[in-house]
PDB file of N, CA and C in Angstrom:
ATOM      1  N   UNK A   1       0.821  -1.197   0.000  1.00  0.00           N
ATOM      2  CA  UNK A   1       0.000   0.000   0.000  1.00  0.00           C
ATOM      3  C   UNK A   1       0.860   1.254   0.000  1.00  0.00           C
ATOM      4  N   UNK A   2       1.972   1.129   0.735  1.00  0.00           N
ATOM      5  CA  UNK A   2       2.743   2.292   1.016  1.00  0.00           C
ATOM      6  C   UNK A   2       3.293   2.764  -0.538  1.00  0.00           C
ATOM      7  N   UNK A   3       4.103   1.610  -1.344  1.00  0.00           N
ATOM      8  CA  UNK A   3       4.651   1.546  -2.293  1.00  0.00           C
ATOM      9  C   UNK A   3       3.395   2.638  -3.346  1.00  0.00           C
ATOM     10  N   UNK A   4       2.235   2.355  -3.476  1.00  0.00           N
ATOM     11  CA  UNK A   4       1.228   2.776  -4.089  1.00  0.00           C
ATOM     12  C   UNK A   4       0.971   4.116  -4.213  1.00  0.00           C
ATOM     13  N   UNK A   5       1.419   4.540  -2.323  1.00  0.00           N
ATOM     14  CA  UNK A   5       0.802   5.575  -2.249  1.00  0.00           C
ATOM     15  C   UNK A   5       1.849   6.895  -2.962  1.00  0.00           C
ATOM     16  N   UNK A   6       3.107   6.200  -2.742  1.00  0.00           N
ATOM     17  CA  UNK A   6       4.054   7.149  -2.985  1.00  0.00           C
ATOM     18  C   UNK A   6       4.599   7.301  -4.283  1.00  0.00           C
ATOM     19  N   UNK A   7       3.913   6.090  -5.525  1.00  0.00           N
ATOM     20  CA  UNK A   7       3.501   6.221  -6.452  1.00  0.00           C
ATOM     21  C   UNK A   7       3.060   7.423  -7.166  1.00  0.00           C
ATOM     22  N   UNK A   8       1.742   7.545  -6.078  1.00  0.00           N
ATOM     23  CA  UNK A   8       0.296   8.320  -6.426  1.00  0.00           C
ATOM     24  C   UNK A   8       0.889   9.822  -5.812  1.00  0.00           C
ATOM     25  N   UNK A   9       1.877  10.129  -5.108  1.00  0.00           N
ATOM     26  CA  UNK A   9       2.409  11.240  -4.440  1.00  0.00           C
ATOM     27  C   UNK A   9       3.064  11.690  -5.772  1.00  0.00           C
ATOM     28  N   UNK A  10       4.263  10.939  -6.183  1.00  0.00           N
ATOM     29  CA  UNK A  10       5.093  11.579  -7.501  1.00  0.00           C
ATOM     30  C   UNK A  10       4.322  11.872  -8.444  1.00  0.00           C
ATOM     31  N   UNK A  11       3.111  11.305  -8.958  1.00  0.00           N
ATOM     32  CA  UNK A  11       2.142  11.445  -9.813  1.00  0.00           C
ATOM     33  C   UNK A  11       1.799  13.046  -9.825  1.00  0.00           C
ATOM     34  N   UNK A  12       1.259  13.156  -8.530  1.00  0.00           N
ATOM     35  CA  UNK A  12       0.591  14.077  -8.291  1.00  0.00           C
ATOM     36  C   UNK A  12       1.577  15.170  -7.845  1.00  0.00           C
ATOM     37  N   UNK A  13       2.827  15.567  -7.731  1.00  0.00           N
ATOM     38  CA  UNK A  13       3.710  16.495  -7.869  1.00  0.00           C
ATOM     39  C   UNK A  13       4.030  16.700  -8.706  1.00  0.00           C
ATOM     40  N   UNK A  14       4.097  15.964 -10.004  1.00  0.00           N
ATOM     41  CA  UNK A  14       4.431  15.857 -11.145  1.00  0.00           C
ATOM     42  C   UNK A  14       3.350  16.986 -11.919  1.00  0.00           C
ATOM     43  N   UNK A  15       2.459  16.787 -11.561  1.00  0.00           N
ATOM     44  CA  UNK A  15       1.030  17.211 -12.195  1.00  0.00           C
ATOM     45  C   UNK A  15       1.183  18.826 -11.579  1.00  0.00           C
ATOM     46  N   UNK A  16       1.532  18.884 -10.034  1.00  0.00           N
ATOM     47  CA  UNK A  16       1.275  20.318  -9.836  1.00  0.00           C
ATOM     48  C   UNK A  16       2.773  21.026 -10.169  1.00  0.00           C
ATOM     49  N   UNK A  17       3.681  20.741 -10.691  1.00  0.00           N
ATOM     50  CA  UNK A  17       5.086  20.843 -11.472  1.00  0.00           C
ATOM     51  C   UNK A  17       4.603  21.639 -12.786  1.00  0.00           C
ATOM     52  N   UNK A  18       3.765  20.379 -13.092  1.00  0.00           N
ATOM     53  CA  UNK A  18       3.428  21.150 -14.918  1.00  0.00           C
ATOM     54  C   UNK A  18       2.328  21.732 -14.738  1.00  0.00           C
ATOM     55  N   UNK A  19       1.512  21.490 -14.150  1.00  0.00           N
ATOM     56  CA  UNK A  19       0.262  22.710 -13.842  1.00  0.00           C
ATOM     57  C   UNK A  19       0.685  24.238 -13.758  1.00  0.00           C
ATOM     58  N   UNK A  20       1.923  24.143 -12.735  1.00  0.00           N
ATOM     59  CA  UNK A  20       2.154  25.463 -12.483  1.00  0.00           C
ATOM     60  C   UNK A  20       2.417  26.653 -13.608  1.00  0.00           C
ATOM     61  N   UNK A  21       3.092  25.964 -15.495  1.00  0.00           N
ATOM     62  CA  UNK A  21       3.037  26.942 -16.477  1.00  0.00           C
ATOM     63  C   UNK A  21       1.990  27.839 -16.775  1.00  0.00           C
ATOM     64  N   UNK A  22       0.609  26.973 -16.023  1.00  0.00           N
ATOM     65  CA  UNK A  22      -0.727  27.799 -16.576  1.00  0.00           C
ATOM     66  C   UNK A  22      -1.259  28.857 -15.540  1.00  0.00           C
ATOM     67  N   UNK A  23      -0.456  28.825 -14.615  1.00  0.00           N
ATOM     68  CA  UNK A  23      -0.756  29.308 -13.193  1.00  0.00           C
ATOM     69  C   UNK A  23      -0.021  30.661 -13.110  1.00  0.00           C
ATOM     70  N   UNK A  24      -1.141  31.439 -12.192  1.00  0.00           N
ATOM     71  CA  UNK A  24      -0.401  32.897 -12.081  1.00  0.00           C
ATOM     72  C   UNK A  24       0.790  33.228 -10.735  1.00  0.00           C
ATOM     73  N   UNK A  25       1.203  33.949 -10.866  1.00  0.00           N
ATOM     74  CA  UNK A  25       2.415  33.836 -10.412  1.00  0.00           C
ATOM     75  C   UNK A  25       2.545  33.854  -8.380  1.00  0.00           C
ATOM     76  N   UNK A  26       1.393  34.286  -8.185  1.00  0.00           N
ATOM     77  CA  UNK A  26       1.470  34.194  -6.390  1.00  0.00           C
ATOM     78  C   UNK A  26       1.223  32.548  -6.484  1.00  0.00           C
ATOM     79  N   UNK A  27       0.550  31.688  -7.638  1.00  0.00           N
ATOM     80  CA  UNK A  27      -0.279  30.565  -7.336  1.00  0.00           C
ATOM     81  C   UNK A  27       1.465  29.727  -7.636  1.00  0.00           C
ATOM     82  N   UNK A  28       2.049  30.175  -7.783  1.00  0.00           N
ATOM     83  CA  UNK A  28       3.601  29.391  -8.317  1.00  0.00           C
ATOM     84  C   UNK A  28       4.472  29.628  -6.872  1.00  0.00           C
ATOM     85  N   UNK A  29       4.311  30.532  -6.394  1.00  0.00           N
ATOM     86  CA  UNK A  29       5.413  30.564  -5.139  1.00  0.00           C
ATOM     87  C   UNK A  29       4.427  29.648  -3.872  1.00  0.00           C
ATOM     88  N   UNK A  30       2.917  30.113  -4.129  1.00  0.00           N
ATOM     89  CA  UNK A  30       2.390  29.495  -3.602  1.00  0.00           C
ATOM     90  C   UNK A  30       2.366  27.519  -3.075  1.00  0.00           C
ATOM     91  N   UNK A  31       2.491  27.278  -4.507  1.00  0.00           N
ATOM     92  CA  UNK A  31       3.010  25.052  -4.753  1.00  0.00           C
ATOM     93  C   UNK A  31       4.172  25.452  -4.509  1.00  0.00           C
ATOM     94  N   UNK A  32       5.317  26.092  -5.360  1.00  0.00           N
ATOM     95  CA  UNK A  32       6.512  25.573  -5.129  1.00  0.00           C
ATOM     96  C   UNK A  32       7.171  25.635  -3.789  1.00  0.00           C
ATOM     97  N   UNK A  33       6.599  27.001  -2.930  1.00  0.00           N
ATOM     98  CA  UNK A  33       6.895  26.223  -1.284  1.00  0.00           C
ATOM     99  C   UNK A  33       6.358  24.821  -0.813  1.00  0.00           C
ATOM    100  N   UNK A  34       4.451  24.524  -1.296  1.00  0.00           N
ATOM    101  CA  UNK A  34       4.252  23.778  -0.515  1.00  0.00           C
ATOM    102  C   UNK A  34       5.023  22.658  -0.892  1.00  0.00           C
ATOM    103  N   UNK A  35       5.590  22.593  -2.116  1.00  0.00           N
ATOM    104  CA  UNK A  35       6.007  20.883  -2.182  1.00  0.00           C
ATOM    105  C   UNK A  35       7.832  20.990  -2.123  1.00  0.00           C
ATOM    106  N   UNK A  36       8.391  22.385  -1.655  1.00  0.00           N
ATOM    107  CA  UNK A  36       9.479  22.243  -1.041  1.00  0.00           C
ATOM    108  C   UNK A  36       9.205  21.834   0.411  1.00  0.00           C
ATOM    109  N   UNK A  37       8.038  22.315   0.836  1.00  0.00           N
ATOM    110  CA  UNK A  37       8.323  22.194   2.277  1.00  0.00           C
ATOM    111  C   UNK A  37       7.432  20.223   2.500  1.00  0.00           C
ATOM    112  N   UNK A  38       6.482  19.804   1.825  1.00  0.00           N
ATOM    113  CA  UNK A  38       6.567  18.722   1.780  1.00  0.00           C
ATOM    114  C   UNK A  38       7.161  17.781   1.649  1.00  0.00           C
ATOM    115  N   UNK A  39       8.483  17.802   0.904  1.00  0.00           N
ATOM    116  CA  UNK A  39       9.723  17.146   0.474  1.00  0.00           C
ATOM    117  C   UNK A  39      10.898  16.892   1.658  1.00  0.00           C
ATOM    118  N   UNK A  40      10.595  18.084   2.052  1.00  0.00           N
ATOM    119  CA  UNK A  40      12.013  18.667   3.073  1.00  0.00           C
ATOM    120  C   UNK A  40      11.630  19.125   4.370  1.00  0.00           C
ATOM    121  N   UNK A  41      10.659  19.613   4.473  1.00  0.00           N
ATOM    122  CA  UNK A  41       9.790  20.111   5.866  1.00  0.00           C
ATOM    123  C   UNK A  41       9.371  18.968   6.615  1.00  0.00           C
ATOM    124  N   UNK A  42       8.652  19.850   7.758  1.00  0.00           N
ATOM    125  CA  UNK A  42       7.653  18.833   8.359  1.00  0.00           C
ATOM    126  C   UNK A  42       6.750  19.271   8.149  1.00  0.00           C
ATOM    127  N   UNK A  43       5.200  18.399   9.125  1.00  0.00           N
ATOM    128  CA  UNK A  43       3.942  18.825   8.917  1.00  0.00           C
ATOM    129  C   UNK A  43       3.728  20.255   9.704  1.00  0.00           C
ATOM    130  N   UNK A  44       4.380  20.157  10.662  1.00  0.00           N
ATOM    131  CA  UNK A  44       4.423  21.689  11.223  1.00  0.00           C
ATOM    132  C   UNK A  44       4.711  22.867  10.350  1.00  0.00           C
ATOM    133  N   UNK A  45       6.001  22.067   9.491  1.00  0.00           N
ATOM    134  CA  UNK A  45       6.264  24.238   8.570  1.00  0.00           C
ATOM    135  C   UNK A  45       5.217  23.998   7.699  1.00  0.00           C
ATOM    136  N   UNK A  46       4.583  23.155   7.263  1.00  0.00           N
ATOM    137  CA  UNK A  46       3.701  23.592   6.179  1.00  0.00           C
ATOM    138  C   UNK A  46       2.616  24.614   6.662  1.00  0.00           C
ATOM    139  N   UNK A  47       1.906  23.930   8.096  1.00  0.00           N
ATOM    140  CA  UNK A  47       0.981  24.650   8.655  1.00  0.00           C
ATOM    141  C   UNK A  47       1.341  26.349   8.609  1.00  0.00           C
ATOM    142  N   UNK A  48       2.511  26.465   9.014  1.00  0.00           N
ATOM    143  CA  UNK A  48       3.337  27.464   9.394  1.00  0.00           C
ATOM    144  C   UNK A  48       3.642  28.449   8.298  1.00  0.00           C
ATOM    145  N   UNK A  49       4.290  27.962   7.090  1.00  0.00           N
ATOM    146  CA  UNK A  49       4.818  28.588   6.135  1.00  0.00           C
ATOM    147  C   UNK A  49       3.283  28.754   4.869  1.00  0.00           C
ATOM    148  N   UNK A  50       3.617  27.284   4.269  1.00  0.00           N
ATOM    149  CA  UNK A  50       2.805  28.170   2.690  1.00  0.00           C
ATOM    150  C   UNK A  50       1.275  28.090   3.042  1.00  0.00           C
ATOM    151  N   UNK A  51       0.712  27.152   4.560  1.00  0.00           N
ATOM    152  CA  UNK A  51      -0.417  26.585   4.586  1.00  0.00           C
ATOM    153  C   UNK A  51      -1.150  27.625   5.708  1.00  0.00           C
ATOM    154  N   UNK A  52      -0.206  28.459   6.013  1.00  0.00           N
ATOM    155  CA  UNK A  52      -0.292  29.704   7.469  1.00  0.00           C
ATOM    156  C   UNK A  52      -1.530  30.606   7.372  1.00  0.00           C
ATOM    157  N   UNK A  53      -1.791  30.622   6.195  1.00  0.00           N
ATOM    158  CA  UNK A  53      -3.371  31.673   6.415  1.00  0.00           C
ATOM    159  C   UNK A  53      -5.098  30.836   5.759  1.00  0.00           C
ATOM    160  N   UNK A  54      -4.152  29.721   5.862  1.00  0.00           N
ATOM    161  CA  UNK A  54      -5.552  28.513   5.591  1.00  0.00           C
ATOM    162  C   UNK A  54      -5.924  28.041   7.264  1.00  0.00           C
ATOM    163  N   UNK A  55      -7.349  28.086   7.523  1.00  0.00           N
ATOM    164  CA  UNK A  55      -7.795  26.939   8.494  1.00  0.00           C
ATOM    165  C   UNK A  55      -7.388  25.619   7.950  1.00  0.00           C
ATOM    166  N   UNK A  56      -6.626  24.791   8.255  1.00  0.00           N
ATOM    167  CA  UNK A  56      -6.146  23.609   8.254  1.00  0.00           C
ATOM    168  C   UNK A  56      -6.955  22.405   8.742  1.00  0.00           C
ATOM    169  N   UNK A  57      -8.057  22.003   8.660  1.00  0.00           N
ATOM    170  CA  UNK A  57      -8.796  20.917   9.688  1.00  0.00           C
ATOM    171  C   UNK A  57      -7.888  20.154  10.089  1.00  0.00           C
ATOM    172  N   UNK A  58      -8.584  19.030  11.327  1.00  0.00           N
ATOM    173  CA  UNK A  58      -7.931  17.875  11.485  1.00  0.00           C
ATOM    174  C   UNK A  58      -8.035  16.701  10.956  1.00  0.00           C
ATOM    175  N   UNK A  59      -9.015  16.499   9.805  1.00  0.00           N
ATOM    176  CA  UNK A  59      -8.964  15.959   9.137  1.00  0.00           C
ATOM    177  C   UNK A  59      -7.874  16.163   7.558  1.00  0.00           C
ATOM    178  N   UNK A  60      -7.752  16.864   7.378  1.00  0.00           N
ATOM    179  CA  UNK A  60      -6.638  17.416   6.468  1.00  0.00           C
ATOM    180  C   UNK A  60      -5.231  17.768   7.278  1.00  0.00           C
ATOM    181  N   UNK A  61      -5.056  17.767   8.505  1.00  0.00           N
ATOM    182  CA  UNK A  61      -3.915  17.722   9.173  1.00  0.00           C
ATOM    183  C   UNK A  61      -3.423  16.211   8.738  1.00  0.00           C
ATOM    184  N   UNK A  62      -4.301  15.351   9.445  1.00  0.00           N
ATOM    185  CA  UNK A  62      -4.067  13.567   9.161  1.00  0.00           C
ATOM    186  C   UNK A  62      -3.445  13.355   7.972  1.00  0.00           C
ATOM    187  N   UNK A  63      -4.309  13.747   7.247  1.00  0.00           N
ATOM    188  CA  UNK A  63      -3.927  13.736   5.220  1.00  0.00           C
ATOM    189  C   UNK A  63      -2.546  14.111   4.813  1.00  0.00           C
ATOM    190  N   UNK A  64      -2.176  15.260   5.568  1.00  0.00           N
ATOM    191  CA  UNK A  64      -1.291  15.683   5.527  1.00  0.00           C
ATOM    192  C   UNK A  64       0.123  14.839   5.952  1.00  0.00           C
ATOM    193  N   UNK A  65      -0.048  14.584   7.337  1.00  0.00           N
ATOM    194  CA  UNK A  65       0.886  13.545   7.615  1.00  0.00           C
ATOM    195  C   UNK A  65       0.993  12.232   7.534  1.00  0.00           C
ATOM    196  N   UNK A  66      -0.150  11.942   6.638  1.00  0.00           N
ATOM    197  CA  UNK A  66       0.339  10.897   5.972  1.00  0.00           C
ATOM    198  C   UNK A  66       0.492  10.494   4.702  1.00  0.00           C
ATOM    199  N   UNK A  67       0.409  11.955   4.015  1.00  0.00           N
ATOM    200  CA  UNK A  67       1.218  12.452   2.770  1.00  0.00           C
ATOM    201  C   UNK A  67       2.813  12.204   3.061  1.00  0.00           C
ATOM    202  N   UNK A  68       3.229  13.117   3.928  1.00  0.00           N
ATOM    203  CA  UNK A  68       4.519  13.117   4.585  1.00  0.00           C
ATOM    204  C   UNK A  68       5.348  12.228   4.452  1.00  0.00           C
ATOM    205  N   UNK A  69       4.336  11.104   5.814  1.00  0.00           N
ATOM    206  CA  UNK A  69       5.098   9.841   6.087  1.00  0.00           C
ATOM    207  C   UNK A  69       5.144   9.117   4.647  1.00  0.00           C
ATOM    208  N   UNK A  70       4.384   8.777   3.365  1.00  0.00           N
ATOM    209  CA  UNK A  70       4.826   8.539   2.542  1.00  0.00           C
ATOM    210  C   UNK A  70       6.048   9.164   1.582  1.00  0.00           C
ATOM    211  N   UNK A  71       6.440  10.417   1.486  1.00  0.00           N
ATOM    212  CA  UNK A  71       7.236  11.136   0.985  1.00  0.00           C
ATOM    213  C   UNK A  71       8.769  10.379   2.468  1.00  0.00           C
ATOM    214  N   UNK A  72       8.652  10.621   3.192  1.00  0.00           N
ATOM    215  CA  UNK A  72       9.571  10.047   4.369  1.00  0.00           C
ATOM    216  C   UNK A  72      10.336   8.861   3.845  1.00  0.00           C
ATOM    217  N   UNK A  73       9.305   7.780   3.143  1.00  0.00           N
ATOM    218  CA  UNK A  73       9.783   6.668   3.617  1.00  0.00           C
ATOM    219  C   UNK A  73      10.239   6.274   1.976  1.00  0.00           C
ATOM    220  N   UNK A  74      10.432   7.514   1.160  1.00  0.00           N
ATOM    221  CA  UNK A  74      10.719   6.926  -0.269  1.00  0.00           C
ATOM    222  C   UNK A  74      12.108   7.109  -0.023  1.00  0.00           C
ATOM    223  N   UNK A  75      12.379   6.199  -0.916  1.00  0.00           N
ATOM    224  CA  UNK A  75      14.263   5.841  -0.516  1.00  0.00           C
ATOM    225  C   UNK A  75      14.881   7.087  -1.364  1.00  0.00           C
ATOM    226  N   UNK A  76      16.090   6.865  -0.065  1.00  0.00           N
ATOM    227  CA  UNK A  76      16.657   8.778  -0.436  1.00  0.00           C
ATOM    228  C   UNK A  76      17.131   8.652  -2.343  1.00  0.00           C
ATOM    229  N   UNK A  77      17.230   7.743  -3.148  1.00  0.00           N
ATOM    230  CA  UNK A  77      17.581   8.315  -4.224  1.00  0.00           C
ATOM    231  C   UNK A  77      16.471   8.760  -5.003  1.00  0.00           C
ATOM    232  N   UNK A  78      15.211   8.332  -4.630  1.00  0.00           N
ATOM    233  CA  UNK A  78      13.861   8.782  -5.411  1.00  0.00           C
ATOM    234  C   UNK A  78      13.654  10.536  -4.587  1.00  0.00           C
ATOM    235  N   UNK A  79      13.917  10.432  -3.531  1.00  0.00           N
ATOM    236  CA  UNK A  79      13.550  11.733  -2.932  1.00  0.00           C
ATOM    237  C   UNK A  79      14.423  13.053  -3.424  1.00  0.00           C
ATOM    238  N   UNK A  80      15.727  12.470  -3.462  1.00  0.00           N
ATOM    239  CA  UNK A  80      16.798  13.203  -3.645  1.00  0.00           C
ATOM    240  C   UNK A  80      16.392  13.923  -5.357  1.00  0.00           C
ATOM    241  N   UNK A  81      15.989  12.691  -6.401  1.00  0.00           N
ATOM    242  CA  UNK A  81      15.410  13.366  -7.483  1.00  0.00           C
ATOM    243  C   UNK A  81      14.424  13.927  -7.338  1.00  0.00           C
ATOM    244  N   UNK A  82      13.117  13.746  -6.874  1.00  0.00           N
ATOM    245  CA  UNK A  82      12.241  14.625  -6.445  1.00  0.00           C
ATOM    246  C   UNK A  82      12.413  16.163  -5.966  1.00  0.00           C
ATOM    247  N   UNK A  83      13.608  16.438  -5.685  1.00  0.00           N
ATOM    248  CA  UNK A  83      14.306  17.797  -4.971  1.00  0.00           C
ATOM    249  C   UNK A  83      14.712  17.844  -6.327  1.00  0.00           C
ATOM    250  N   UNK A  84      15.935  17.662  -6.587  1.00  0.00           N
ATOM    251  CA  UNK A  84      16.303  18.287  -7.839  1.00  0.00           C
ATOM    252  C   UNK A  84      15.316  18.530  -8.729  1.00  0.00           C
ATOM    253  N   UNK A  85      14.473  17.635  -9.393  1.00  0.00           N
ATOM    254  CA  UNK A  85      13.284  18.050 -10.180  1.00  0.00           C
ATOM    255  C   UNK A  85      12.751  19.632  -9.290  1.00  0.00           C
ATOM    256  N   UNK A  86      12.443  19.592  -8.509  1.00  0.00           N
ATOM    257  CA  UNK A  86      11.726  20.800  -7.903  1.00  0.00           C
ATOM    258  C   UNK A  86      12.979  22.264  -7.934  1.00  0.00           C
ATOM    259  N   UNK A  87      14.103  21.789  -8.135  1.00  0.00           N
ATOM    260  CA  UNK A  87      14.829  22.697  -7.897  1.00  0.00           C
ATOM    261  C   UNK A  87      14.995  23.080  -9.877  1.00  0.00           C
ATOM    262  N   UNK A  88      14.936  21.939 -10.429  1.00  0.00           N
ATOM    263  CA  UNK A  88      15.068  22.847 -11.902  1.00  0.00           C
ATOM    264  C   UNK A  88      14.267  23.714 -12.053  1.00  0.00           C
ATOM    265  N   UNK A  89      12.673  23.213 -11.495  1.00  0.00           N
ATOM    266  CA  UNK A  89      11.976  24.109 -12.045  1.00  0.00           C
ATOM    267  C   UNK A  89      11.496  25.213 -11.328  1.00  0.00           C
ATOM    268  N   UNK A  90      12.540  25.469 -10.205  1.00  0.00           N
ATOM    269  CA  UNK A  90      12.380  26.726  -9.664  1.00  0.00           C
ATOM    270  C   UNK A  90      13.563  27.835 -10.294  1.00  0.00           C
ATOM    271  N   UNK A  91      14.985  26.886 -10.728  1.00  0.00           N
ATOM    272  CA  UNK A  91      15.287  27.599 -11.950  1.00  0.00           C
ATOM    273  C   UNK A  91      14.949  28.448 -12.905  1.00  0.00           C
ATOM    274  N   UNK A  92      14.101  27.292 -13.320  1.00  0.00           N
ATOM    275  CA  UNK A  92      13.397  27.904 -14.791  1.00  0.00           C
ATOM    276  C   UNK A  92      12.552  28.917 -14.476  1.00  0.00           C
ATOM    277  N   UNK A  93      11.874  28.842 -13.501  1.00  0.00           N
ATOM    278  CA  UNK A  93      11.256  30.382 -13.331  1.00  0.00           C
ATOM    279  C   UNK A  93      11.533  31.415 -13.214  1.00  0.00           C
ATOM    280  N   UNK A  94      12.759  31.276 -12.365  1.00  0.00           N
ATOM    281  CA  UNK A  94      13.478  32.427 -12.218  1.00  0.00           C
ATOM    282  C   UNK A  94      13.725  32.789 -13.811  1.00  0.00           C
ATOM    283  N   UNK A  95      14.127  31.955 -14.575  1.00  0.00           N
ATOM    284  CA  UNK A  95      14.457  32.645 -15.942  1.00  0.00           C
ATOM    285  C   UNK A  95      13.371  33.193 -16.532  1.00  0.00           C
ATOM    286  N   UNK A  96      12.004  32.947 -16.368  1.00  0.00           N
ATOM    287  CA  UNK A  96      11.498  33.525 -17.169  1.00  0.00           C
ATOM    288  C   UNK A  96      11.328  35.041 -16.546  1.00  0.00           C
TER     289      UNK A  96
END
């Protein structure tokens, strides 16, 4: 299940990666913290940092950390690309 989920995690970073070309530009600093700080954070800085002026439920807290704990438990060379991917394309923005 775990294997699945973290599957369905890269999937879905992947998606808000390339989503972000169509996206306006607060909505770009906006993902690209949250899925720096998902990658590399805890569930606390998210609350804290990009997630800080959302009511957060506790039901979406849960979700959250166990988003996490799947991102946690992917072996550091999948994670490690997962960062770099996030870091090109914070590159590339800067260029444009």
């Amino acid at each position: 299940m775990k294997g699945s989920s973290a599957l369905l995690l890269v999937a879905l970073t992947l998606l808000c990666i390339c989503g972000l070309t169509r996206a306006e530009e607060d909505d770009n600093e906006f993902f690209m913290e949250f899925l720096q700080t998902l990658l590399v954070g805890t569930p606390e800085e998210l609350y804290e940092g990009p997630l800080g002026k959302y009511n957060v439920n506790d039901m979406a807290k849960s979700a959250l950390r166990e988003l996490k704990s799947c991102i946690d438990e992917l072996q550091p060379v999948h994670k490690e690309q997962l960062v770099k991917l996030l870091v090109q394309v914070l590159d590339a923005q800067e260029d444009t």
